[in-house]
C-alpha atoms as a PDB file:
ATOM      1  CA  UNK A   1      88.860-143.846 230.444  1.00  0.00           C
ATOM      2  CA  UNK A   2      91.565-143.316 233.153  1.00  0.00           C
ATOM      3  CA  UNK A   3      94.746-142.303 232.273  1.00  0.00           C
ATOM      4  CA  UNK A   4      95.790-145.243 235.048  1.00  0.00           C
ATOM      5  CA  UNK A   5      93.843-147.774 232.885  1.00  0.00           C
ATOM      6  CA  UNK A   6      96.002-145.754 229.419  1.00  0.00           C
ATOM      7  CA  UNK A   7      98.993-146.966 231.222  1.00  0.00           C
ATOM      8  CA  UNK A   8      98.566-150.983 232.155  1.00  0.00           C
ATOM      9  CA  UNK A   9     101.214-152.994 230.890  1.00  0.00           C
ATOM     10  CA  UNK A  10     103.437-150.052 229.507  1.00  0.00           C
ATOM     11  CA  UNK A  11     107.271-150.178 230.226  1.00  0.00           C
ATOM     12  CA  UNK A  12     108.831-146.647 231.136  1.00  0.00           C
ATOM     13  CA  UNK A  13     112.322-145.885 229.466  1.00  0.00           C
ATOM     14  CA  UNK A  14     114.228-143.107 231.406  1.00  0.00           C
ATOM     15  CA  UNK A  15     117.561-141.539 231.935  1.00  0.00           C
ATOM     16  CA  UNK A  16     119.123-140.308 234.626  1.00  0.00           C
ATOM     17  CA  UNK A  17     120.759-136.541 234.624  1.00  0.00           C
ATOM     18  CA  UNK A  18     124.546-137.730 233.866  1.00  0.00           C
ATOM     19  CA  UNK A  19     123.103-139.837 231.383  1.00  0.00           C
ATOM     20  CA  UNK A  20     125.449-139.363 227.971  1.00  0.00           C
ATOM     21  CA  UNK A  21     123.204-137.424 225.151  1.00  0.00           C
ATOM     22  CA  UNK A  22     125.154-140.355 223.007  1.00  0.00           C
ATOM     23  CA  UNK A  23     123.239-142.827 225.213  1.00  0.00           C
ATOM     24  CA  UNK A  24     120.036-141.447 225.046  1.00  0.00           C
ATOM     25  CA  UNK A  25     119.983-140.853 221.552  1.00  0.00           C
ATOM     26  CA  UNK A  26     120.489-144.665 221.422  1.00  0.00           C
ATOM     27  CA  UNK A  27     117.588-145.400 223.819  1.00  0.00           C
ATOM     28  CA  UNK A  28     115.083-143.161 221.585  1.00  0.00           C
ATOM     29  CA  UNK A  29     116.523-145.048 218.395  1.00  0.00           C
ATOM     30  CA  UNK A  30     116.870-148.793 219.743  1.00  0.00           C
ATOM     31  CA  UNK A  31     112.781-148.221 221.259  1.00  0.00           C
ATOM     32  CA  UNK A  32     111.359-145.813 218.700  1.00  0.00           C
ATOM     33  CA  UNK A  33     110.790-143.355 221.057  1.00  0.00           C
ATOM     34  CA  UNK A  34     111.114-139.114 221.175  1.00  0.00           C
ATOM     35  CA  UNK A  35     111.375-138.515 224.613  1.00  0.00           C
ATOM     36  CA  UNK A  36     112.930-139.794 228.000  1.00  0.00           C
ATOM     37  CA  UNK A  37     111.618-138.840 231.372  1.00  0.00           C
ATOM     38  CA  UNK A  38     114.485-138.030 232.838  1.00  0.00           C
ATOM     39  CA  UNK A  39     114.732-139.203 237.086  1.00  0.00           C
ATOM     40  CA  UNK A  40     116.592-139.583 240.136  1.00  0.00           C
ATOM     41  CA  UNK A  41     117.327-142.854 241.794  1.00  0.00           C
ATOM     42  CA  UNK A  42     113.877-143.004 243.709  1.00  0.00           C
ATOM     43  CA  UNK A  43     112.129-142.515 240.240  1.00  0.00           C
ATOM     44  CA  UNK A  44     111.406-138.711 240.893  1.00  0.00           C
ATOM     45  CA  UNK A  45     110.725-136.791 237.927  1.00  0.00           C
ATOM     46  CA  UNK A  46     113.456-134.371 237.415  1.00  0.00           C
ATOM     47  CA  UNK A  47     113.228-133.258 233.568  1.00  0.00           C
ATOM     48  CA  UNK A  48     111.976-134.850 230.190  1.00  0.00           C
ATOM     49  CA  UNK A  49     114.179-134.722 227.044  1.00  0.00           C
ATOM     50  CA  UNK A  50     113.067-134.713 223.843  1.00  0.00           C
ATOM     51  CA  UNK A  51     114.350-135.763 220.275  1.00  0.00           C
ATOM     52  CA  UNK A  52     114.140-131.681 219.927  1.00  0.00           C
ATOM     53  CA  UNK A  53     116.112-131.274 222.712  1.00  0.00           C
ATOM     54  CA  UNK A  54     118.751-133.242 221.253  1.00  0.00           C
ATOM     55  CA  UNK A  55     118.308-131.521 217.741  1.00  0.00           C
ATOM     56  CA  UNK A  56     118.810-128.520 218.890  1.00  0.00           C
ATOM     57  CA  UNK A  57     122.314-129.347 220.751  1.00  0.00           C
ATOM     58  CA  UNK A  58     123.312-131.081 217.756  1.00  0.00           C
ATOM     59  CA  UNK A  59     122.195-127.542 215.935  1.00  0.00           C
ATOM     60  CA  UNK A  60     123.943-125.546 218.116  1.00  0.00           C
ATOM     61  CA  UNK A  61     127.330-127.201 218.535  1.00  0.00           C
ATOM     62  CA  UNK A  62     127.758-128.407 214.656  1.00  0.00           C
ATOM     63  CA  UNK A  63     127.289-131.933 215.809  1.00  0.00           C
ATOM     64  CA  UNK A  64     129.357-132.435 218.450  1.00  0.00           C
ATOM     65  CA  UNK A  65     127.402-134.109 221.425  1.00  0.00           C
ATOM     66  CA  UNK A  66     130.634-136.323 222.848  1.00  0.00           C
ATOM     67  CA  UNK A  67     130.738-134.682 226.243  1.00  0.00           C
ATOM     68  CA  UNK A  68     127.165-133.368 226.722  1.00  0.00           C
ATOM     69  CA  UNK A  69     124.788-135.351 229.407  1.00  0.00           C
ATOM     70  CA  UNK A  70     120.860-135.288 229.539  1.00  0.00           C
ATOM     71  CA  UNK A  71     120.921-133.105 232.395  1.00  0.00           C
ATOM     72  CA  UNK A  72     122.456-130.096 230.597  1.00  0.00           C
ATOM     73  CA  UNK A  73     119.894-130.325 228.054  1.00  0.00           C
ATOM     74  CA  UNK A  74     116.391-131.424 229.505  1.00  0.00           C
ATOM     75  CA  UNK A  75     113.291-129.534 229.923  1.00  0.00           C
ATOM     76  CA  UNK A  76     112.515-129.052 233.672  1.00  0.00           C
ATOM     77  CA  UNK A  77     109.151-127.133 233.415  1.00  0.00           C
ATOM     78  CA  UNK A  78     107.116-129.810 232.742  1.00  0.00           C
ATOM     79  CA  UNK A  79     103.406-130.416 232.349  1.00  0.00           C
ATOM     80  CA  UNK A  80     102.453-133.534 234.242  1.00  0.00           C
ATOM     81  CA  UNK A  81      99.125-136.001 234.883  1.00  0.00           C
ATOM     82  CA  UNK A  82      97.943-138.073 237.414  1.00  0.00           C
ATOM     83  CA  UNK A  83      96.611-141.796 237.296  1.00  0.00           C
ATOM     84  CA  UNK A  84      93.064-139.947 237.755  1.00  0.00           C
ATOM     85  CA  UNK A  85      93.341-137.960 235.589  1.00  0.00           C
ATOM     86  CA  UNK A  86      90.459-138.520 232.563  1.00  0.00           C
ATOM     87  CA  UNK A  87      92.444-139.541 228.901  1.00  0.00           C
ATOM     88  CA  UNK A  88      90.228-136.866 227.852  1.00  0.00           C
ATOM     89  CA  UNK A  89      91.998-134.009 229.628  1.00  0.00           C
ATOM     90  CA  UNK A  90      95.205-135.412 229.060  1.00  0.00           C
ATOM     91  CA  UNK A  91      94.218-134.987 225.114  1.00  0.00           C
ATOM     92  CA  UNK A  92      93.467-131.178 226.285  1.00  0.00           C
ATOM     93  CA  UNK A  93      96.121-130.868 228.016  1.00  0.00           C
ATOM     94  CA  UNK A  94      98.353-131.892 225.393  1.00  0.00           C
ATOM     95  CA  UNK A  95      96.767-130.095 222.497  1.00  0.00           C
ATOM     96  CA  UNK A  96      96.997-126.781 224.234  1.00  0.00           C
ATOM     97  CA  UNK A  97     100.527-126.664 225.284  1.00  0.00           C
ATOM     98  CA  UNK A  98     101.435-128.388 221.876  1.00  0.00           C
ATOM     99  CA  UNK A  99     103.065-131.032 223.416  1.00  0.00           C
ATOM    100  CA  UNK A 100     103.811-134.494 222.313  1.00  0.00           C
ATOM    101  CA  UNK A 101     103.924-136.252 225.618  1.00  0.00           C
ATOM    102  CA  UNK A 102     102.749-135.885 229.448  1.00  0.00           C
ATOM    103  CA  UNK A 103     104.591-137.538 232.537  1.00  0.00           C
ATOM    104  CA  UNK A 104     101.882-139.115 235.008  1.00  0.00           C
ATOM    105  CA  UNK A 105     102.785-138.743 238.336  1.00  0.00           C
ATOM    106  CA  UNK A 106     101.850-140.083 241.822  1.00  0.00           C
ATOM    107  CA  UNK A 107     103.131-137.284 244.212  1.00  0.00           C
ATOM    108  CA  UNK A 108     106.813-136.879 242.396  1.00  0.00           C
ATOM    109  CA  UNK A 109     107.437-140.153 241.546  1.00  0.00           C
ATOM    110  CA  UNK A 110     107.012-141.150 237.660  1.00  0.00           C
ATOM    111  CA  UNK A 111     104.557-143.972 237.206  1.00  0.00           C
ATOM    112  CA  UNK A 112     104.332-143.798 233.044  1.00  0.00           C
ATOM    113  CA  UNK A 113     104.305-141.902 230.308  1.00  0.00           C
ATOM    114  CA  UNK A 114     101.755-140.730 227.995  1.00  0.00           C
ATOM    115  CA  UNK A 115     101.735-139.433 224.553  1.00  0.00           C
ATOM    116  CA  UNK A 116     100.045-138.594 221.553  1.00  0.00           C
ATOM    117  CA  UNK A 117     100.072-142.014 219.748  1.00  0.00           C
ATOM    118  CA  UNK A 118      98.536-143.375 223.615  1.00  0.00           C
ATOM    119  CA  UNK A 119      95.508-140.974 223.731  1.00  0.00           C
ATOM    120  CA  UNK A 120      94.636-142.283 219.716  1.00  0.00           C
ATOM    121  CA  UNK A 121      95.006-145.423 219.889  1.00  0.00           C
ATOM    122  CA  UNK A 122      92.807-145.270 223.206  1.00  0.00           C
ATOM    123  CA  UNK A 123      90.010-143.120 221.427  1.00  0.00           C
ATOM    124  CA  UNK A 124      89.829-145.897 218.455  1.00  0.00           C
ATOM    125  CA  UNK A 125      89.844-148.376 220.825  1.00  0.00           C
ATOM    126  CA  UNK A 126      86.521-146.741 222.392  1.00  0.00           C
ATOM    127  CA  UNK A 127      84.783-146.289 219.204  1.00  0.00           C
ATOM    128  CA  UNK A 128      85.832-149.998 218.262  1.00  0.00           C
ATOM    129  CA  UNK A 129      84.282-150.550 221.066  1.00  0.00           C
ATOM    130  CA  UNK A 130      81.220-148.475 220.384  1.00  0.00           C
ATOM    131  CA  UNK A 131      80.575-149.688 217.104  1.00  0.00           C
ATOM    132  CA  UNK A 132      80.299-153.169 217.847  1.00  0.00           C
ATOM    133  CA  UNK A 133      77.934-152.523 220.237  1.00  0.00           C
ATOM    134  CA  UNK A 134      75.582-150.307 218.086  1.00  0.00           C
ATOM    135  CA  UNK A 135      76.211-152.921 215.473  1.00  0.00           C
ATOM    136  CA  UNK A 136      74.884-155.969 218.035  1.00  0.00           C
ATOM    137  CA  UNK A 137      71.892-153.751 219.092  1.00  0.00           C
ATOM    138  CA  UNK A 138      71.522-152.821 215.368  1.00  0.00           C
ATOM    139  CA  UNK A 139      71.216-156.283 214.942  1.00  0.00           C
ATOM    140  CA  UNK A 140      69.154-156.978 217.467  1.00  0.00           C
ATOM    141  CA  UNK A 141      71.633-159.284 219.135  1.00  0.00           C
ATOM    142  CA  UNK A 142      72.343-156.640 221.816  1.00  0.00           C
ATOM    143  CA  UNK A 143      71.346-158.623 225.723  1.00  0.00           C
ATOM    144  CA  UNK A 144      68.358-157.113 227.349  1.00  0.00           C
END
């Protein structure tokens, strides 16, 4: 399957660089989310930040986040996908870098988000798939 296909009917939650870390962490709450690509105003991909991210400022400054902004804080060397990219790879992709999510991309824009709970629920969708099929053919109710 194509990551493009992965993607149908997904909404895309983002931030924007001045973004309040308060706000965010309210976004990844309120939608049960770990991560916000993070953009400009024509939806270029400018940085990701993560629920880690965030842990890690909270760390750092004993809990105080009250002036902080995504910006400050995201990860700008990100690993990104394309719509043509194979689910597959993405899975690869992900598993090697140890990441939890990959941006998908057409040129710089951001067009969705993929992570790990995607690329499963995609693969047991395809055996799903598979089985019922063996199971009709099994059956012998499989079409000629």
């Amino acid at each position: 399957m194509l990551v493009r296909e992965a993607l149908l009917g997904k909404a895309i939650i983002t931030a924007k660089r001045t973004t309040p870390v308060r706000q965010a962490m309210q976004l990844l709450i309120e939608h049960r989310i770990s991560c916000l690509p993070v953009v400009a105003d024509n939806w270029e991909l400018v940085g990701i930040i993560s629920d880690k991210d965030i842990f890690r400022l909270i760390y750092d400054n004993s809990g105080v986040v009250d002036n902080s902004v995504v910006g400050d804080h995201m990860s700008t060397n990100l690993i990104v996908g394309l719509p043509t990219d194979d689910i597959e790879y993405i899975a690869t992709v992900m598993t090697n870098n140890r990441i939890r999510h990959v941006p998908i991309v057409d040129g710089r824009r951001l067009i969705g988000l993929l992570s790990v709970g995607d690329i499963v629920k995609t693969q047991i969708d395809g055996y799903v798939a598979e089985n019922r099929y063996l199971r009709q053919y099994i059956d012998g109710k499989y079409p000629a």
